[in-house]
N, C-alpha and C. Protein backbone atom coordinates (compact mmCIF):
# COMPACT_ATOMS: atom_id res chain seq x y z
N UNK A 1 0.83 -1.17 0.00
CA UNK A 1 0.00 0.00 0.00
C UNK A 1 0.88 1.24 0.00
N UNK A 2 0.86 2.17 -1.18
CA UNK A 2 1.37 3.48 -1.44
C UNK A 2 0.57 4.10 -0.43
N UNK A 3 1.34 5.13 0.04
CA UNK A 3 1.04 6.68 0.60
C UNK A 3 1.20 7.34 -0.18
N UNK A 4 -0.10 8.23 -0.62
CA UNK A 4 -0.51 9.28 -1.40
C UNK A 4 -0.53 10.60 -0.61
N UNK A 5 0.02 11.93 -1.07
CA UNK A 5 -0.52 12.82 -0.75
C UNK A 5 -0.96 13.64 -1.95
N UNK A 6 -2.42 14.00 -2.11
CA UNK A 6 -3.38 14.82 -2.77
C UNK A 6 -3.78 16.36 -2.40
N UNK A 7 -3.12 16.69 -3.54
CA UNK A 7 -2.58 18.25 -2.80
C UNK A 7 -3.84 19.02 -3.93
N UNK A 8 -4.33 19.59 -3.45
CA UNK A 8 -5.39 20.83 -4.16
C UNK A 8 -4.67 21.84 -3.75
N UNK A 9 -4.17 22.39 -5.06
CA UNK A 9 -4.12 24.02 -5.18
C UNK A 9 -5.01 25.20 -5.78
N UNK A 10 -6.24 25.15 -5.50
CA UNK A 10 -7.08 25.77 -5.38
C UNK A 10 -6.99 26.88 -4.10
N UNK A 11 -7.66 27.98 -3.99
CA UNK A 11 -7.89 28.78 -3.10
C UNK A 11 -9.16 29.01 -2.89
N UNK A 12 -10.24 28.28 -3.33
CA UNK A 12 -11.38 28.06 -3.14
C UNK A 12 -11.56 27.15 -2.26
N UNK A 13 -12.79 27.15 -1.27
CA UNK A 13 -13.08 26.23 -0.36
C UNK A 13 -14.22 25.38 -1.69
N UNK A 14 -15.18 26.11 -2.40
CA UNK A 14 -16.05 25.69 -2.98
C UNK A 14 -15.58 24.89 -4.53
N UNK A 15 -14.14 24.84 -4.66
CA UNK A 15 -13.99 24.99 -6.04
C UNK A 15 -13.81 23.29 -6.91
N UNK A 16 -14.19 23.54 -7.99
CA UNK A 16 -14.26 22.09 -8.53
C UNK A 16 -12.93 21.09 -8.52
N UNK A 17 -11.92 21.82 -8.74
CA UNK A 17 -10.94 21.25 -8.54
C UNK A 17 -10.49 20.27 -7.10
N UNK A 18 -10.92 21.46 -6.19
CA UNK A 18 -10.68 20.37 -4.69
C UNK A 18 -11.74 19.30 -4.77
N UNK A 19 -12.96 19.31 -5.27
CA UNK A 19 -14.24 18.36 -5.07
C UNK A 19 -13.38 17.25 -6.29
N UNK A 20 -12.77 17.38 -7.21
CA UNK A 20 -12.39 16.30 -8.17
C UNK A 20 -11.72 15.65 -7.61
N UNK A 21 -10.59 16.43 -6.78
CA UNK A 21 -9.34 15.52 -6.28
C UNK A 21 -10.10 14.61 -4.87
N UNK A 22 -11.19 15.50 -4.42
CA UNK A 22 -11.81 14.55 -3.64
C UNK A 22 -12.05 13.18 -3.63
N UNK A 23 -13.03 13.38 -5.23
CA UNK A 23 -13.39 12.31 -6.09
C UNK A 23 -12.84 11.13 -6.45
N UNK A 24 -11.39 11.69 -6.96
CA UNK A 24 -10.46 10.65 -7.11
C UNK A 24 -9.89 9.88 -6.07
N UNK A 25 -9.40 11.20 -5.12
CA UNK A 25 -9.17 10.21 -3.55
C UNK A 25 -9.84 9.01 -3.34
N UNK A 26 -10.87 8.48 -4.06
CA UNK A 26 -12.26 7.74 -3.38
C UNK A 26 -11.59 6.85 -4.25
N UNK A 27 -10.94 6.85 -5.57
CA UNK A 27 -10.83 5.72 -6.26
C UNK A 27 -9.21 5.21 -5.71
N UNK A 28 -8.59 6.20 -5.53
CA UNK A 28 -7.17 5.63 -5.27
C UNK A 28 -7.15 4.79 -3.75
N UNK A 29 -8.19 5.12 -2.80
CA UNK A 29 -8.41 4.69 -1.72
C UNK A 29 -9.11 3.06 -1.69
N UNK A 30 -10.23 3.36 -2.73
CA UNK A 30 -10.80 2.16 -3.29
C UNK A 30 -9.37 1.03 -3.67
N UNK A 31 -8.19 1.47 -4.41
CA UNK A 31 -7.38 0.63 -5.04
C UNK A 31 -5.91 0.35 -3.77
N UNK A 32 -6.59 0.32 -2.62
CA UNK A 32 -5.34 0.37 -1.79
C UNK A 32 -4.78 0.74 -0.78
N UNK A 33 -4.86 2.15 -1.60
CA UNK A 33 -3.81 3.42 -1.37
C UNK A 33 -4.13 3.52 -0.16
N UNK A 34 -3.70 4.55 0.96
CA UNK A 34 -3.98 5.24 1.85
C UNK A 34 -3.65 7.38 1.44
N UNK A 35 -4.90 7.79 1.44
CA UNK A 35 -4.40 9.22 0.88
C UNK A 35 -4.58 10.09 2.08
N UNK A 36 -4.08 11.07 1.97
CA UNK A 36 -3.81 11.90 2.68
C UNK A 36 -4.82 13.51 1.94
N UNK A 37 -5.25 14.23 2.18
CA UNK A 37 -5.48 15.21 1.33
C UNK A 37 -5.20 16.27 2.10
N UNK A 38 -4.65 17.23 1.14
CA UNK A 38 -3.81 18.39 1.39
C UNK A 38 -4.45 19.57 1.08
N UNK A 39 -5.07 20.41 1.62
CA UNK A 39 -6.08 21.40 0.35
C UNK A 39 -5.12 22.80 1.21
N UNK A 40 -3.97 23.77 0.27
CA UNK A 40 -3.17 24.02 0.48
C UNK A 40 -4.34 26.21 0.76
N UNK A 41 -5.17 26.09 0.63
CA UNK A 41 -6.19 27.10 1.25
C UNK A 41 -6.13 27.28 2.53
N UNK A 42 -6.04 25.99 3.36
CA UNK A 42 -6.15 25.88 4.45
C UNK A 42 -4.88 26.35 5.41
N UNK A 43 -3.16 26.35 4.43
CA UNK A 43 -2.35 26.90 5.15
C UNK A 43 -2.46 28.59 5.51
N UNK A 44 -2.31 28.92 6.45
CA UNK A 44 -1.92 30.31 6.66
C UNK A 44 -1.55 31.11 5.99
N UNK A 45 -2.11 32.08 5.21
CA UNK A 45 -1.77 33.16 4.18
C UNK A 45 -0.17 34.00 4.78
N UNK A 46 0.07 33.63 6.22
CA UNK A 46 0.89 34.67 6.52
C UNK A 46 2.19 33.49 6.23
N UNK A 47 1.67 32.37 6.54
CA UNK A 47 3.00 31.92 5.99
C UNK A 47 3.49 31.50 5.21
N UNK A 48 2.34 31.58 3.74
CA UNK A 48 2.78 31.13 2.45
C UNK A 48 3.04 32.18 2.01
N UNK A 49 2.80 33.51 2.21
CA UNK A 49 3.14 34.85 1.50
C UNK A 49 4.45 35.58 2.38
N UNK A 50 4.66 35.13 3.17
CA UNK A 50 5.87 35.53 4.07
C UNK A 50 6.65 34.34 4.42
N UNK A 51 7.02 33.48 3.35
CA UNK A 51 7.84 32.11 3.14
C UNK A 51 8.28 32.12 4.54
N UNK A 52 7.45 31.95 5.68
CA UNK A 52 7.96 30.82 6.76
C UNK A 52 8.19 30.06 7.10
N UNK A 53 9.25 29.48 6.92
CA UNK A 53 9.43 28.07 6.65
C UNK A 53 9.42 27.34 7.92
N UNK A 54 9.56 27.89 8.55
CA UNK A 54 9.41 27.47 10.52
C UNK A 54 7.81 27.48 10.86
N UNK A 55 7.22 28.42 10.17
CA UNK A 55 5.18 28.03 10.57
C UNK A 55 5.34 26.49 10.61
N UNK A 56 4.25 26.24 11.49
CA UNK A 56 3.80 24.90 12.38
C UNK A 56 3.44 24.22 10.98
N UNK A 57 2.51 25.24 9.87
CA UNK A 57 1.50 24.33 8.80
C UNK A 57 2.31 24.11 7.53
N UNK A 58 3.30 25.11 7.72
CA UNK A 58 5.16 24.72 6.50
C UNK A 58 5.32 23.54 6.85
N UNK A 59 6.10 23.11 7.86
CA UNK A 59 7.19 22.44 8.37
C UNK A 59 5.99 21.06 8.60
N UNK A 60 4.13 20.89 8.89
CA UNK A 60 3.86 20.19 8.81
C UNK A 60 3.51 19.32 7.03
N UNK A 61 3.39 20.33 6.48
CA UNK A 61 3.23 20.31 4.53
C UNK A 61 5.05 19.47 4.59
N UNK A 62 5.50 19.79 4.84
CA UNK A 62 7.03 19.39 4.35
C UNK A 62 6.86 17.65 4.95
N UNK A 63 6.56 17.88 5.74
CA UNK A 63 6.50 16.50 6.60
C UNK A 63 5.90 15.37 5.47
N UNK A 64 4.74 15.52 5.00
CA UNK A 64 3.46 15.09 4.57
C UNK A 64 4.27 14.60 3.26
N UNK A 65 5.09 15.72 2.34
CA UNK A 65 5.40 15.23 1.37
C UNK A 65 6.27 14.60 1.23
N UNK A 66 7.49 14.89 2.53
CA UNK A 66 8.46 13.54 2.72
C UNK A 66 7.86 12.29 2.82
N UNK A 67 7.16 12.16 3.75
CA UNK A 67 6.18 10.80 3.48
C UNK A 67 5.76 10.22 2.64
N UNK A 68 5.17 10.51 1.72
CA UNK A 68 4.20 10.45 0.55
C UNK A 68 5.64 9.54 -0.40
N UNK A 69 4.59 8.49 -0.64
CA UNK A 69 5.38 7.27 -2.23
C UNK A 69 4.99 8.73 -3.32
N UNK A 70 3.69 8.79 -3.29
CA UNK A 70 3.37 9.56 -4.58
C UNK A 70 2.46 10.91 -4.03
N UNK A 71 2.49 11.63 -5.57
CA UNK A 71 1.88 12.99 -4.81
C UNK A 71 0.95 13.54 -6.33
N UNK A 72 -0.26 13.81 -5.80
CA UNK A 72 -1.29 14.15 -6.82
C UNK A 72 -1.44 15.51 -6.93
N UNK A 73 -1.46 16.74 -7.55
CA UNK A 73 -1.00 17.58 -7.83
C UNK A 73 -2.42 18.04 -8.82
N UNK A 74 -3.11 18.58 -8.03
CA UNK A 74 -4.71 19.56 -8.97
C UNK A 74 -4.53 21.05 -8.64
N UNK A 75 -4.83 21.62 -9.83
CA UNK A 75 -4.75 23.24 -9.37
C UNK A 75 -5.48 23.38 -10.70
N UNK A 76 -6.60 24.64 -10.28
CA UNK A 76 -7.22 25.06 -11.26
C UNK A 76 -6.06 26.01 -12.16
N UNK A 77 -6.75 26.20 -13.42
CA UNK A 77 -5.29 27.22 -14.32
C UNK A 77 -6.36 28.60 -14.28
N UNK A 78 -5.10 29.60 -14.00
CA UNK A 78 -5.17 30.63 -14.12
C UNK A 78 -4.29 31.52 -15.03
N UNK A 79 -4.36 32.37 -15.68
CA UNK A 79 -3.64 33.10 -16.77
C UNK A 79 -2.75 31.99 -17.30
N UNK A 80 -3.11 30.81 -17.90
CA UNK A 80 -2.69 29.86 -18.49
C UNK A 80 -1.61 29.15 -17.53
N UNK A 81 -1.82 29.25 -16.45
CA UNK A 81 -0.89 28.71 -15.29
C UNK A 81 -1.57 27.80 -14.11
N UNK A 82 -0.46 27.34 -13.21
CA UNK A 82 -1.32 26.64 -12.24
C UNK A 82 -1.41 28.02 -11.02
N UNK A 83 -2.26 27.73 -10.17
CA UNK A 83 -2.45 28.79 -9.08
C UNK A 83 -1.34 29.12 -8.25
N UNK A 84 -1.38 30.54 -7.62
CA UNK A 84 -0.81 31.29 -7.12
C UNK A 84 -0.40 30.40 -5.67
N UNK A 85 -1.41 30.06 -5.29
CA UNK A 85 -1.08 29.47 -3.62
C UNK A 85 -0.29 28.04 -3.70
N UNK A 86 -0.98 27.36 -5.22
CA UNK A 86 0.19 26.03 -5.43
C UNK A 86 1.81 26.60 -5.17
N UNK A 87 2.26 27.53 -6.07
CA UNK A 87 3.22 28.38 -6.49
C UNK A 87 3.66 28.96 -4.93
N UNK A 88 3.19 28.95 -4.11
CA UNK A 88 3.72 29.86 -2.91
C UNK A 88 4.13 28.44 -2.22
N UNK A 89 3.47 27.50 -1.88
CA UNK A 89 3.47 26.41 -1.08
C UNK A 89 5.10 25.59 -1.79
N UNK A 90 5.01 25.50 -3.33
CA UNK A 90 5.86 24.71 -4.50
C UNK A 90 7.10 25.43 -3.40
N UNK A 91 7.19 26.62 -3.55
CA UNK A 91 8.47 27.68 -3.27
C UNK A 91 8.93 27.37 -1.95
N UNK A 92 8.16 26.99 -1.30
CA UNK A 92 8.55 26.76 0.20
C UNK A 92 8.98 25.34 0.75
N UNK A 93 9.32 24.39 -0.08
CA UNK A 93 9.43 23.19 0.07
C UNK A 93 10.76 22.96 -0.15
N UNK A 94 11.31 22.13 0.47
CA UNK A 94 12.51 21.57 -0.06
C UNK A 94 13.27 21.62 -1.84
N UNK A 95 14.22 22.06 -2.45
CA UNK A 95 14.76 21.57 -3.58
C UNK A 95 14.02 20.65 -4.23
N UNK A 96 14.35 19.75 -3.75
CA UNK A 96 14.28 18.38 -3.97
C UNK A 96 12.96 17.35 -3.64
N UNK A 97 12.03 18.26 -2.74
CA UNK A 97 10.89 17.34 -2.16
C UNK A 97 9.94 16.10 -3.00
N UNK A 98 10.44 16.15 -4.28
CA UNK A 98 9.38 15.22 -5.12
C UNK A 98 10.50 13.98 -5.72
N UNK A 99 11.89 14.16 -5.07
CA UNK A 99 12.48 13.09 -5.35
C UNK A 99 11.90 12.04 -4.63
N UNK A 100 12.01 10.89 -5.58
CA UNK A 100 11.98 9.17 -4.63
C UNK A 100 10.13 9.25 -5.14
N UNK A 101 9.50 10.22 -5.50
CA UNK A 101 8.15 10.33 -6.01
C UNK A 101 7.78 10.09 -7.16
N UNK A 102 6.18 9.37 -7.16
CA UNK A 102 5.92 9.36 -8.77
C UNK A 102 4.94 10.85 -8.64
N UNK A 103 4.62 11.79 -9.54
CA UNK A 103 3.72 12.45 -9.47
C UNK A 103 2.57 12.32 -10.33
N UNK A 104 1.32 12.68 -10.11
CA UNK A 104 0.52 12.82 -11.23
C UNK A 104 -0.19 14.66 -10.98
N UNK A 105 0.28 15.17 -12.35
CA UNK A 105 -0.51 16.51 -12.08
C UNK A 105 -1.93 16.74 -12.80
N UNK A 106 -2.88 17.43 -12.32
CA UNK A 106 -4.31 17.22 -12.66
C UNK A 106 -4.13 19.01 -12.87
N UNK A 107 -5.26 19.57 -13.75
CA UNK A 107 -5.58 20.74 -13.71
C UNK A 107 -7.38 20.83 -14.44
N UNK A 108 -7.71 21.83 -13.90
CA UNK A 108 -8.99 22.03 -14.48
C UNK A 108 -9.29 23.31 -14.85
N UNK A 109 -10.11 24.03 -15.58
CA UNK A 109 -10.07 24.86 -15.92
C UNK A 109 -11.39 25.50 -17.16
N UNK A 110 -11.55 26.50 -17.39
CA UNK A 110 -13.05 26.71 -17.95
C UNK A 110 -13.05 26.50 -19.80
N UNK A 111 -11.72 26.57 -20.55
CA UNK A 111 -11.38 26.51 -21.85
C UNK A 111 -10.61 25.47 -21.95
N UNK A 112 -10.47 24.88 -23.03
CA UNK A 112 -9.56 24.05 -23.58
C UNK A 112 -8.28 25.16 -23.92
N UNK A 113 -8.13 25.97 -24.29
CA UNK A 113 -7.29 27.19 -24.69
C UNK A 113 -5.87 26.86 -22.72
N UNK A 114 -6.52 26.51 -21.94
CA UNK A 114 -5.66 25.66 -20.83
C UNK A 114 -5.15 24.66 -21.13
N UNK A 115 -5.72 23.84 -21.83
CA UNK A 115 -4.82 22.60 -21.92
C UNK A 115 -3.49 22.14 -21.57
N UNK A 116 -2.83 23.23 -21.99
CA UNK A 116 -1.27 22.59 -22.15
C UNK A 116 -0.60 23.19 -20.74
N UNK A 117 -1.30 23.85 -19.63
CA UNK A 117 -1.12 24.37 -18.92
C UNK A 117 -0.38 23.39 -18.07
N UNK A 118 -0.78 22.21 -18.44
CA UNK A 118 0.22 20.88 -17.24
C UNK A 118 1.51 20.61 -17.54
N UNK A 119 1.51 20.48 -18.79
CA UNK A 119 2.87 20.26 -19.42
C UNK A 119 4.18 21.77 -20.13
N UNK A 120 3.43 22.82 -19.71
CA UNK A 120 4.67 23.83 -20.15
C UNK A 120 4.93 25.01 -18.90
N UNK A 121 3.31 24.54 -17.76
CA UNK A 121 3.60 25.38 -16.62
C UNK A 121 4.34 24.54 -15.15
N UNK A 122 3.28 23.44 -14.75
CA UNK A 122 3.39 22.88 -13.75
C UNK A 122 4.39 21.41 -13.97
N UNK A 123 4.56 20.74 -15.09
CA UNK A 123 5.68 19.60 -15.62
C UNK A 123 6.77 20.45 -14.86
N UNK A 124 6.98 21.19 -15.78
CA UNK A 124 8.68 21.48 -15.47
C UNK A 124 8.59 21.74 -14.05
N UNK A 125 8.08 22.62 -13.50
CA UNK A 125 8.72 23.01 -11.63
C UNK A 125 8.51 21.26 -11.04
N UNK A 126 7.53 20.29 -11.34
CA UNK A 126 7.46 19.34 -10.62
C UNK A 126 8.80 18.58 -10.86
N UNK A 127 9.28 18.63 -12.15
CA UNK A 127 10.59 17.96 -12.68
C UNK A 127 11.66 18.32 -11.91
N UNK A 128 11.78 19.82 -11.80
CA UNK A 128 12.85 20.56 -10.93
C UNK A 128 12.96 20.17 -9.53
N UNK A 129 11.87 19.41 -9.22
CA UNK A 129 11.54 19.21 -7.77
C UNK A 129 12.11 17.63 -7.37
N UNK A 130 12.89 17.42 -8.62
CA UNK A 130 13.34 16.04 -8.65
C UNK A 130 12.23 14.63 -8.61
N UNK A 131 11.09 14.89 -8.69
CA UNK A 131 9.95 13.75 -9.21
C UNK A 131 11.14 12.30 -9.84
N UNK A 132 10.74 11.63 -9.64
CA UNK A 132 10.97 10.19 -10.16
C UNK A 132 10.58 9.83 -11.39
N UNK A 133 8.74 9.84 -11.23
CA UNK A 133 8.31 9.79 -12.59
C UNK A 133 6.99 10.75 -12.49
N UNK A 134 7.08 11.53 -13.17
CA UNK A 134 5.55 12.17 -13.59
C UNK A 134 4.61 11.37 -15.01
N UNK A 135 3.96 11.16 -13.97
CA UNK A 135 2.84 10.30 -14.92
C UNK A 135 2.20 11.21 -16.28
N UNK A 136 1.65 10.94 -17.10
CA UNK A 136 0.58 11.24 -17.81
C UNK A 136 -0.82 12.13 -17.20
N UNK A 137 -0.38 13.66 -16.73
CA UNK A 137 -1.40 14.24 -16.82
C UNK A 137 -2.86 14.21 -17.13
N UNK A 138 -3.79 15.19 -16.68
CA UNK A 138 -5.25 15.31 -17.35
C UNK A 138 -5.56 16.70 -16.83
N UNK A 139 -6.25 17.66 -17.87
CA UNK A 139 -7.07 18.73 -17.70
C UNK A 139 -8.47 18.09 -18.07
N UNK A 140 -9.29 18.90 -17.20
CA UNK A 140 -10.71 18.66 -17.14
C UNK A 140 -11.45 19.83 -16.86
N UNK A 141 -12.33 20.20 -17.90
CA UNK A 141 -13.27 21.25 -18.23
C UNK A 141 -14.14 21.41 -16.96
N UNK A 142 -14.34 22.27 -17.00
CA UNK A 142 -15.25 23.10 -15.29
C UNK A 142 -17.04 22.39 -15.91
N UNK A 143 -17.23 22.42 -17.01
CA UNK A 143 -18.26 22.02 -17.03
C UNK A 143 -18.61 20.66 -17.33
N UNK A 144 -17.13 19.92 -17.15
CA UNK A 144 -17.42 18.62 -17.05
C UNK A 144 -17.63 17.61 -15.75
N UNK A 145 -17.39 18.66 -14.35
CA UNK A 145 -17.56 18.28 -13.36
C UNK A 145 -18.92 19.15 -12.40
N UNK A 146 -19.77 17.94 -12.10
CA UNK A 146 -20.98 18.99 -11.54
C UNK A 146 -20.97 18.40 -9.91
N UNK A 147 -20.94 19.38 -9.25
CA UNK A 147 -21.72 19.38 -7.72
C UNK A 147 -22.76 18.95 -7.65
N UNK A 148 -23.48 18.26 -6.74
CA UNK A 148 -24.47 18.21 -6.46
C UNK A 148 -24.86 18.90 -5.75
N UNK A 149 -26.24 18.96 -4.65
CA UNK A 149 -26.70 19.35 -3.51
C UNK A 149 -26.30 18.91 -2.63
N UNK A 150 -25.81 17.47 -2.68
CA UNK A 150 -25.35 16.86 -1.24
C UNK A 150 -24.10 16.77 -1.20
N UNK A 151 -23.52 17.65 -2.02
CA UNK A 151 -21.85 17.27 -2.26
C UNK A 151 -21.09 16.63 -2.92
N UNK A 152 -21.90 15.33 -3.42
CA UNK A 152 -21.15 14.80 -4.01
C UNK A 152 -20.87 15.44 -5.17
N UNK A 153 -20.19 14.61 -6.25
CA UNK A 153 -19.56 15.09 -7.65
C UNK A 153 -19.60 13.81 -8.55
N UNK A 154 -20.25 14.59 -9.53
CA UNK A 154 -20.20 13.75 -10.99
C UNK A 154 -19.41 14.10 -11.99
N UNK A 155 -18.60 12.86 -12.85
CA UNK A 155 -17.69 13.67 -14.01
C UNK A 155 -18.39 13.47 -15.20
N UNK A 156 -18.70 13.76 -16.40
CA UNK A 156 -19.29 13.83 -17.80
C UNK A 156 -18.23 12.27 -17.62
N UNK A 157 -19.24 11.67 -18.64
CA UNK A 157 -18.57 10.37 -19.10
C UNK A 157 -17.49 10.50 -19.96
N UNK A 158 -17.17 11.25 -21.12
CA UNK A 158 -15.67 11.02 -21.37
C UNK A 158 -14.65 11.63 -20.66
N UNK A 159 -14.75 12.71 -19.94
CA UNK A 159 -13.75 12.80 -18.67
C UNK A 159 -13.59 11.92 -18.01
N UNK A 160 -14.51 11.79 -17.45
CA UNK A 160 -14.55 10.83 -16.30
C UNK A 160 -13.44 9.01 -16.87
N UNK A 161 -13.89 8.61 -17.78
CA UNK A 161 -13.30 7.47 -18.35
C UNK A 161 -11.51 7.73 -18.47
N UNK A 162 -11.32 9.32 -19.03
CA UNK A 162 -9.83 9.15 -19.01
C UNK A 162 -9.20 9.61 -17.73
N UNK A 163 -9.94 10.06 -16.76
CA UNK A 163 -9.37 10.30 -15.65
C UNK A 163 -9.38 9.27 -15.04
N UNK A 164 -10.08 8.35 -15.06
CA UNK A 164 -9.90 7.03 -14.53
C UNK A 164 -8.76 6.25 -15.09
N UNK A 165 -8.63 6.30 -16.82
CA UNK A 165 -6.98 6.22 -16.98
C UNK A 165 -6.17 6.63 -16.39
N UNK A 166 -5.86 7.67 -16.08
CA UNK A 166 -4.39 8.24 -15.61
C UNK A 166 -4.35 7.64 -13.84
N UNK A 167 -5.32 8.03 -13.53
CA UNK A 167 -5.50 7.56 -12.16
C UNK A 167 -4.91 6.16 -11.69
N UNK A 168 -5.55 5.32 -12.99
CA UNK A 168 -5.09 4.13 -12.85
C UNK A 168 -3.58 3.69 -13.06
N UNK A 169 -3.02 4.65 -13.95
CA UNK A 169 -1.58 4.49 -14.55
C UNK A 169 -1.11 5.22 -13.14
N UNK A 170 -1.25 5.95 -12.58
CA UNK A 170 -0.60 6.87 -11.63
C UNK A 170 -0.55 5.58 -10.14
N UNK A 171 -1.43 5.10 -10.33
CA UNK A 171 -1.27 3.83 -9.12
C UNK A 171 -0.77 2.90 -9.50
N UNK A 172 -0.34 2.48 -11.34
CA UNK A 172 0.38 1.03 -11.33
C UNK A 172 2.25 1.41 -11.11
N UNK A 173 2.01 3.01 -11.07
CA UNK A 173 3.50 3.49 -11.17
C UNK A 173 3.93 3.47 -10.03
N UNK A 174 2.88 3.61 -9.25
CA UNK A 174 3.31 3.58 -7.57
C UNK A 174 3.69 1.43 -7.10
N UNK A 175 3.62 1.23 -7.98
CA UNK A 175 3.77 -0.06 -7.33
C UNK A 175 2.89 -1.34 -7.54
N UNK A 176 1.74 -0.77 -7.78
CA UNK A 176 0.45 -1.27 -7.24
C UNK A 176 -0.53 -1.62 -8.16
N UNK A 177 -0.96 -2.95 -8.95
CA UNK A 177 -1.86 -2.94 -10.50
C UNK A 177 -3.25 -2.33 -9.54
N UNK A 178 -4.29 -2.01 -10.13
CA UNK A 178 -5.35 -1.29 -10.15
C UNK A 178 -6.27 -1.99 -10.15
N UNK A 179 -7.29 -2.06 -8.93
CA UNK A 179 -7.85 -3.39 -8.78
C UNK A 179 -9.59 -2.91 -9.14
N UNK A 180 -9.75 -1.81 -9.42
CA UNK A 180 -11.02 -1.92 -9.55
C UNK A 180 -11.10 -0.79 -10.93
N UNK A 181 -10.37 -1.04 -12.09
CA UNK A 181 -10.14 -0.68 -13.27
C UNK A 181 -11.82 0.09 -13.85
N UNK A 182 -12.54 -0.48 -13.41
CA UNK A 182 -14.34 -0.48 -14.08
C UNK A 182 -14.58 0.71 -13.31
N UNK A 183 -13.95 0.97 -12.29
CA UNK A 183 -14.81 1.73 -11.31
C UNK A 183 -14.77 3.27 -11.25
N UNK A 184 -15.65 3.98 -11.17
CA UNK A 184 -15.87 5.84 -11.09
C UNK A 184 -15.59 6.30 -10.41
């Protein structure tokens, strides 16, 4: 059993991106895993904008990702980028923190005109971060993921099918074949 940590870089409490990585948590958990989720909103503005690297919620984030076999990586895109608070948290971490890691990075976003936002914004800093292997990415359209009333979350069926690819590739990289391949 891999240790996952599932990091949302969102700055939304409400935002689709954290409810996806939710989502997925449910399948990687389903296949094993043990995840951890990280929703990086929740650290202290004073100490991601005033790089404290001694704050209690730094030095506990640092912890989390030393731990972690693998690390899941969602951030909505903004000005064709990943988010600002990913980017503050990224900066405050070790050199090296994604060595000995497989990563998988997720992004979502309202245009396809994002797309490539995984592979020419957020690839490279995760690479720099010494990653092991970065898996095969996925962007996913804002209107392909709906809220419900009760919280839960639904993905449009062809999202949903290739995110269940990568998901699945992102757990056979960790070690581990994928035991419930069929499943949402």
């Amino acid at each position: 059993m891999a240790t996952v940590l599932s990091v949302s870089g969102s700055p939304s409490a409400s935002s689709r991106t954290n409810r996806l990585l939710r989502h997925l948590d449910q399948r990687l958990t389903a296949q094993g895993h043990r995840v951890i989720p990280l929703d990086i909103r929740t650290v202290p503005a004073e100490a991601l904008l005033g790089a404290d690297f001694r704050h209690p919620a730094i030095v506990e984030a640092t912890e989390l990702f030393a731990r972690a076999d693998g690390v899941v990586v969602g951030t909505p895109v903004y000005k064709a980028s990943y988010s600002g608070v990913l980017k503050a948290l990224l900066d405050l971490l070790p050199q090296y923190a994604l060595a000995g890691k497989t990563v998988l990075p997720l992004a979502t976003g309202g245009s396809t005109a994002h797309v490539l936002a995984i592979d020419y914004a957020l690839r490279p800093v995760l690479n720099s971060m010494g990653a092991d292997h970065i898996v095969q990415g996925w962007f996913t359209l804002d209107k392909d993921i709906s809220v419900h009333d009760d919280g839960t979350v639904s993905v449009a069926p062809a999202a949903r099918e290739q995110l269940a690819q990568v998901v699945d590739q992102f757990s056979a990289a960790l070690g581990r074949t994928p035991v419930l391949a069929a499943a949402s």
